[in-house]
C-alpha atoms as a PDB file:
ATOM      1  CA  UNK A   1      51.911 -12.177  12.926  1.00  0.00           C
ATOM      2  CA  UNK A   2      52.078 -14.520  16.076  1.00  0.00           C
ATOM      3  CA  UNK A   3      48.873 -15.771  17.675  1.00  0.00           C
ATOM      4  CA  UNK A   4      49.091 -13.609  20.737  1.00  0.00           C
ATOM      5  CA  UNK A   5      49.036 -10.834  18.183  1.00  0.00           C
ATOM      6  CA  UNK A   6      46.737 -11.851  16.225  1.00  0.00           C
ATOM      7  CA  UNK A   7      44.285 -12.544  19.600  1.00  0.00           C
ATOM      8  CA  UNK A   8      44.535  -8.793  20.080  1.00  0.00           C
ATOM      9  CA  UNK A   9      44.081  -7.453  16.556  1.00  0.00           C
ATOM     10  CA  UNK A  10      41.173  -9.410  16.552  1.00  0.00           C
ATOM     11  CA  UNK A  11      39.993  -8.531  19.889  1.00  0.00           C
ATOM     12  CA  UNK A  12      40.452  -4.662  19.374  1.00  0.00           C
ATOM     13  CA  UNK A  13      38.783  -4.919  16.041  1.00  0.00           C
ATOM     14  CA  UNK A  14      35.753  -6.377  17.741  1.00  0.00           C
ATOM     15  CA  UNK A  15      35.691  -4.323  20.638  1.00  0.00           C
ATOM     16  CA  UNK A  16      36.053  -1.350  18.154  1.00  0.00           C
ATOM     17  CA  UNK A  17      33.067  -2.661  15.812  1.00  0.00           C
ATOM     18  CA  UNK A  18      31.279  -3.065  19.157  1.00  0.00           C
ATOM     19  CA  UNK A  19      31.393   0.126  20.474  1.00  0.00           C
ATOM     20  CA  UNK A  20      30.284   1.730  17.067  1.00  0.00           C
ATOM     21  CA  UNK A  21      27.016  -0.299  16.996  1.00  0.00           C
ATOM     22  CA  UNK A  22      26.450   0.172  20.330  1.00  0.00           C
ATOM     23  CA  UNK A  23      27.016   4.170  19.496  1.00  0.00           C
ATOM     24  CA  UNK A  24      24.429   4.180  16.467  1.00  0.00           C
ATOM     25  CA  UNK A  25      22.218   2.284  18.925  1.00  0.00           C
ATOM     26  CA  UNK A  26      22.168   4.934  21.385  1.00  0.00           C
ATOM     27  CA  UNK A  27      22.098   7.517  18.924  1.00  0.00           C
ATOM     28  CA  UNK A  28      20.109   6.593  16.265  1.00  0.00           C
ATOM     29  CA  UNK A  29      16.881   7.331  18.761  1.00  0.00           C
ATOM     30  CA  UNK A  30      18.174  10.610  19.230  1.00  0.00           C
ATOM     31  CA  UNK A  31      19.149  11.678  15.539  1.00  0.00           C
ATOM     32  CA  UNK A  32      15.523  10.383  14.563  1.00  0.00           C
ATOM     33  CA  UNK A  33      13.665  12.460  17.132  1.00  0.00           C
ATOM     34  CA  UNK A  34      15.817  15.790  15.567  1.00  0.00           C
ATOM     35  CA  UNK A  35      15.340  15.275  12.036  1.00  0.00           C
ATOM     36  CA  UNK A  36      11.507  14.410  12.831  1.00  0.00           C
ATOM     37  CA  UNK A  37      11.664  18.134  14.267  1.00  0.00           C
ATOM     38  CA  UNK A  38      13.417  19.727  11.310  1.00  0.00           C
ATOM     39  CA  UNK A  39      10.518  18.500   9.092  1.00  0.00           C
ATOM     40  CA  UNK A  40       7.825  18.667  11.311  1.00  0.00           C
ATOM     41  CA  UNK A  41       6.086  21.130   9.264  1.00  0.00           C
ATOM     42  CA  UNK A  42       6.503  18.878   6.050  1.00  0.00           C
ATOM     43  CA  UNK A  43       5.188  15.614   7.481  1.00  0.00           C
ATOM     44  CA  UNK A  44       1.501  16.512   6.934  1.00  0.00           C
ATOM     45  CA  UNK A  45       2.464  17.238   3.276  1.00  0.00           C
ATOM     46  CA  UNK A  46       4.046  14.061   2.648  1.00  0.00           C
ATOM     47  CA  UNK A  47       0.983  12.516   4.043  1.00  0.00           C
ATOM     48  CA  UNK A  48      -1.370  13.776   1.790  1.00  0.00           C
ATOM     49  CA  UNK A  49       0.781  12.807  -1.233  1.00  0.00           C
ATOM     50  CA  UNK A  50       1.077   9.563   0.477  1.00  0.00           C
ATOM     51  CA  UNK A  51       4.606   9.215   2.039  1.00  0.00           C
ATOM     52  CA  UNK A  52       4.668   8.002   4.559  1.00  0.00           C
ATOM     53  CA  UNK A  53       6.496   9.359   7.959  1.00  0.00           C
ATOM     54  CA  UNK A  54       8.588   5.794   8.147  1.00  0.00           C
ATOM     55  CA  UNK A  55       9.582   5.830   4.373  1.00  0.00           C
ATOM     56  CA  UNK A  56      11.442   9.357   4.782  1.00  0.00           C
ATOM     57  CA  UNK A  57      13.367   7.858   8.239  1.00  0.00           C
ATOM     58  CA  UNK A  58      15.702   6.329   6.313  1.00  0.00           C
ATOM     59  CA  UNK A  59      16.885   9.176   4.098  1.00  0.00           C
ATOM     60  CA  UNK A  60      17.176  11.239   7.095  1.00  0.00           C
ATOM     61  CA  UNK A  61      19.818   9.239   8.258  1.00  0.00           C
ATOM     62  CA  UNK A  62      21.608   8.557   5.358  1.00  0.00           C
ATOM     63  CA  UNK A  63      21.660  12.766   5.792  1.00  0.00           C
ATOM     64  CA  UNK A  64      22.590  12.536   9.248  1.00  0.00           C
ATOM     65  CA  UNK A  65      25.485   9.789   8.356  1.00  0.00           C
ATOM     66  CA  UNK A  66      26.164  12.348   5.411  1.00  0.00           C
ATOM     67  CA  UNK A  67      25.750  15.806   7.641  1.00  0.00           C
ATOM     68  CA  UNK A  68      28.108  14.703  10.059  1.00  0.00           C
ATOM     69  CA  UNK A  69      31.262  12.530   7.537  1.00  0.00           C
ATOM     70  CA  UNK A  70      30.891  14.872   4.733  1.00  0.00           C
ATOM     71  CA  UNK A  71      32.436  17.990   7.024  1.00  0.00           C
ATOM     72  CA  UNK A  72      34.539  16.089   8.769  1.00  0.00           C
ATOM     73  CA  UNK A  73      36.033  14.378   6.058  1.00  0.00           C
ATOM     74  CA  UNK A  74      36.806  17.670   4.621  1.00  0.00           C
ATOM     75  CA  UNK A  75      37.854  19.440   7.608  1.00  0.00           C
ATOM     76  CA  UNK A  76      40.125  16.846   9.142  1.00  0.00           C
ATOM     77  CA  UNK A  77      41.376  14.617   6.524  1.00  0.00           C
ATOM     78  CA  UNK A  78      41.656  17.246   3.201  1.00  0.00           C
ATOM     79  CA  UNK A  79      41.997  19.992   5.296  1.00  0.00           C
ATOM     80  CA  UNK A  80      39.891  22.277   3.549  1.00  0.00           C
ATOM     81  CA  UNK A  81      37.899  23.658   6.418  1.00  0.00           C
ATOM     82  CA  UNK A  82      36.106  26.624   4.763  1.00  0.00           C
ATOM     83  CA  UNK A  83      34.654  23.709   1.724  1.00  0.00           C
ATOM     84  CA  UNK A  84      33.570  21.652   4.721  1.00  0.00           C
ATOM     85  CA  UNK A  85      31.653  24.411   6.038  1.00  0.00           C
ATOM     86  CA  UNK A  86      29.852  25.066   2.463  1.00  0.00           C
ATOM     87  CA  UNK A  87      29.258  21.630   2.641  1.00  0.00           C
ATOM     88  CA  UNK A  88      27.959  21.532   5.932  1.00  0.00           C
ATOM     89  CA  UNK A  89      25.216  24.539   5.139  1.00  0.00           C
ATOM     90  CA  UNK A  90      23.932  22.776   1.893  1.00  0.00           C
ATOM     91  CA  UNK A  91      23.356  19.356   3.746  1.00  0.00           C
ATOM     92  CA  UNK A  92      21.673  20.867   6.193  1.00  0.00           C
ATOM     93  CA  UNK A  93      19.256  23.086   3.947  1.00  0.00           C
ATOM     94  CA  UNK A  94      18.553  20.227   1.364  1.00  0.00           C
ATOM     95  CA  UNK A  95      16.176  18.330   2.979  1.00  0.00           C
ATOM     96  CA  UNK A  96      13.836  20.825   2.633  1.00  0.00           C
ATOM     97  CA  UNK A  97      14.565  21.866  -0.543  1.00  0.00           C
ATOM     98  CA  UNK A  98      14.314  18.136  -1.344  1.00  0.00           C
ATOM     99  CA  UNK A  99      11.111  17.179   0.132  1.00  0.00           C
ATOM    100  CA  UNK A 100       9.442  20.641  -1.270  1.00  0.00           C
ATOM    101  CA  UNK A 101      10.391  19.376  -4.520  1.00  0.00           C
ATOM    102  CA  UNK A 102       8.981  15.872  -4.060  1.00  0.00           C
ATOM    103  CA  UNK A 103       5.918  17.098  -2.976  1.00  0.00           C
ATOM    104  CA  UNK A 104       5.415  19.591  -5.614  1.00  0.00           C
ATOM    105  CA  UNK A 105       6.187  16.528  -8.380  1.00  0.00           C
ATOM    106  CA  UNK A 106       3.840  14.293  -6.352  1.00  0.00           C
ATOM    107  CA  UNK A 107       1.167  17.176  -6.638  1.00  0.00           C
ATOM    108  CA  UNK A 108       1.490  17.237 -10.339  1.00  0.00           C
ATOM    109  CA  UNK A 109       1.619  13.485 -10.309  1.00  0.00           C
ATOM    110  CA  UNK A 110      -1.930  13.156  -8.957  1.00  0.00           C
ATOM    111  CA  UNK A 111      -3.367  16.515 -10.595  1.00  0.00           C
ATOM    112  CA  UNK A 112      -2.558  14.764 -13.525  1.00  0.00           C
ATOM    113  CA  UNK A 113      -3.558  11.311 -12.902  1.00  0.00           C
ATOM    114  CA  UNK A 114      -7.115  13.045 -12.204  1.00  0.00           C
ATOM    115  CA  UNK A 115      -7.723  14.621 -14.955  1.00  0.00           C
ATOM    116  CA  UNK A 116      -6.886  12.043 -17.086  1.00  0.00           C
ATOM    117  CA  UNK A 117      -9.190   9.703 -15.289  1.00  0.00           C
ATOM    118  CA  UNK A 118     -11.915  12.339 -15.061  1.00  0.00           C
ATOM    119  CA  UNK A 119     -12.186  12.710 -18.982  1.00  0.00           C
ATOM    120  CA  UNK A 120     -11.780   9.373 -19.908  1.00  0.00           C
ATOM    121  CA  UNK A 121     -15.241   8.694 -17.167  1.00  0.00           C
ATOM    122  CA  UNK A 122     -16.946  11.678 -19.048  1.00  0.00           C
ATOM    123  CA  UNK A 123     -16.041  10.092 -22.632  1.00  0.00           C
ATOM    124  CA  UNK A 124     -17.635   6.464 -21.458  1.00  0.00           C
ATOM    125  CA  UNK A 125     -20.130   8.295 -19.964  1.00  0.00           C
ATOM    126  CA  UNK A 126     -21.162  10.548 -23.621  1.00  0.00           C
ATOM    127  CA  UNK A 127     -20.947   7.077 -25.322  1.00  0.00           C
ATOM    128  CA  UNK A 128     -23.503   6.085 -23.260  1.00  0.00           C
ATOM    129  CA  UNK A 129     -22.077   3.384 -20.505  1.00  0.00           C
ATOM    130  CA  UNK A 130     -23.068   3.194 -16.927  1.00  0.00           C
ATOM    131  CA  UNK A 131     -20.614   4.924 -14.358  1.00  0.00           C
ATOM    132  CA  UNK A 132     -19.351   1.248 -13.290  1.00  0.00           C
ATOM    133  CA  UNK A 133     -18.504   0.410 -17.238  1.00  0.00           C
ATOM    134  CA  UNK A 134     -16.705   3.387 -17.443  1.00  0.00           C
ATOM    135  CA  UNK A 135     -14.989   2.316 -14.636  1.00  0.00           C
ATOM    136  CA  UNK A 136     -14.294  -0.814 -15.616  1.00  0.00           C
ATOM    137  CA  UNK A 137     -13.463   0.296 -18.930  1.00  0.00           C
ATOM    138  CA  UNK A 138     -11.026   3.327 -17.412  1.00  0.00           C
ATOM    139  CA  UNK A 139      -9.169   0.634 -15.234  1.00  0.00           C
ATOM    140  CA  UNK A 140      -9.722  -3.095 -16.670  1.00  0.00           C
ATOM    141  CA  UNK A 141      -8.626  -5.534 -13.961  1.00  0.00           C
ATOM    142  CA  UNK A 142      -5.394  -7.008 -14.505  1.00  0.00           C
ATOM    143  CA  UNK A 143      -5.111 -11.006 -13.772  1.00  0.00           C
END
């Protein structure tokens, strides 16, 4: 390659690299605001188990990124256009399916976790320490 060539190789490469940041910029707003309204209903959940709203952003686009490449991918470049739509349905229903199934371990997580810490207060408690040496004993500070 010559140096004038070169100059524009570079130069279109840029321009393209450009124009696809300034694209995500623009969208990125956009695809946030819709995926916050396709789990609108979950974000309370998520909450309580203590996820927060800002920790799930980032899977929803990887989703978005995924909803939109996966299909086209293969619709364009394999050509298999009724696979891409199969594809296209299960992206778009997993999130939900997903974050259900997060929740519901998260649930079980913390049911658990309570139990566990309720007996072990009622054991200290029968051997006859204070509520703050059970406590103390149930969670011994770490240096």
């Amino acid at each position: 390659m010559d140096g004038p060539q070169l100059l524009i190789t570079a130069l279109s490469s840029l321009l393209a690299g450009a124009s696809v940041m300034l694209a995500v910029l623009w969208v990125g707003p956009v695809w946030d605001q819709l995926a916050r309204r396709r789990i609108a209903d979950l974000i309370p959940k998520l909450q309580a188990v203590g996820l927060s709203e800002q920790s799930v952003q980032g899977y929803l686009r990887t989703w978005g990124i995924l909803l939109i490449g996966l299909p086209l991918f293969f619709g364009i470049v394999l050509r298999m256009v009724p696979v891409a739509l199969g594809i296209a349905y299960v992206l778009w229903i997993a999130p939900r399916y997903l974050l259900d199934g997060y929740i519901a371990r998260r649930r079980q997580q913390l049911r658990d976790q309570l139990v566990r810490a309720s007996v072990g207060l009622a054991n200290t408690t029968r051997a006859g320490m204070s509520l703050i040496q059970g406590i103390e004993f149930a969670w011994p500070r770490r240096p």
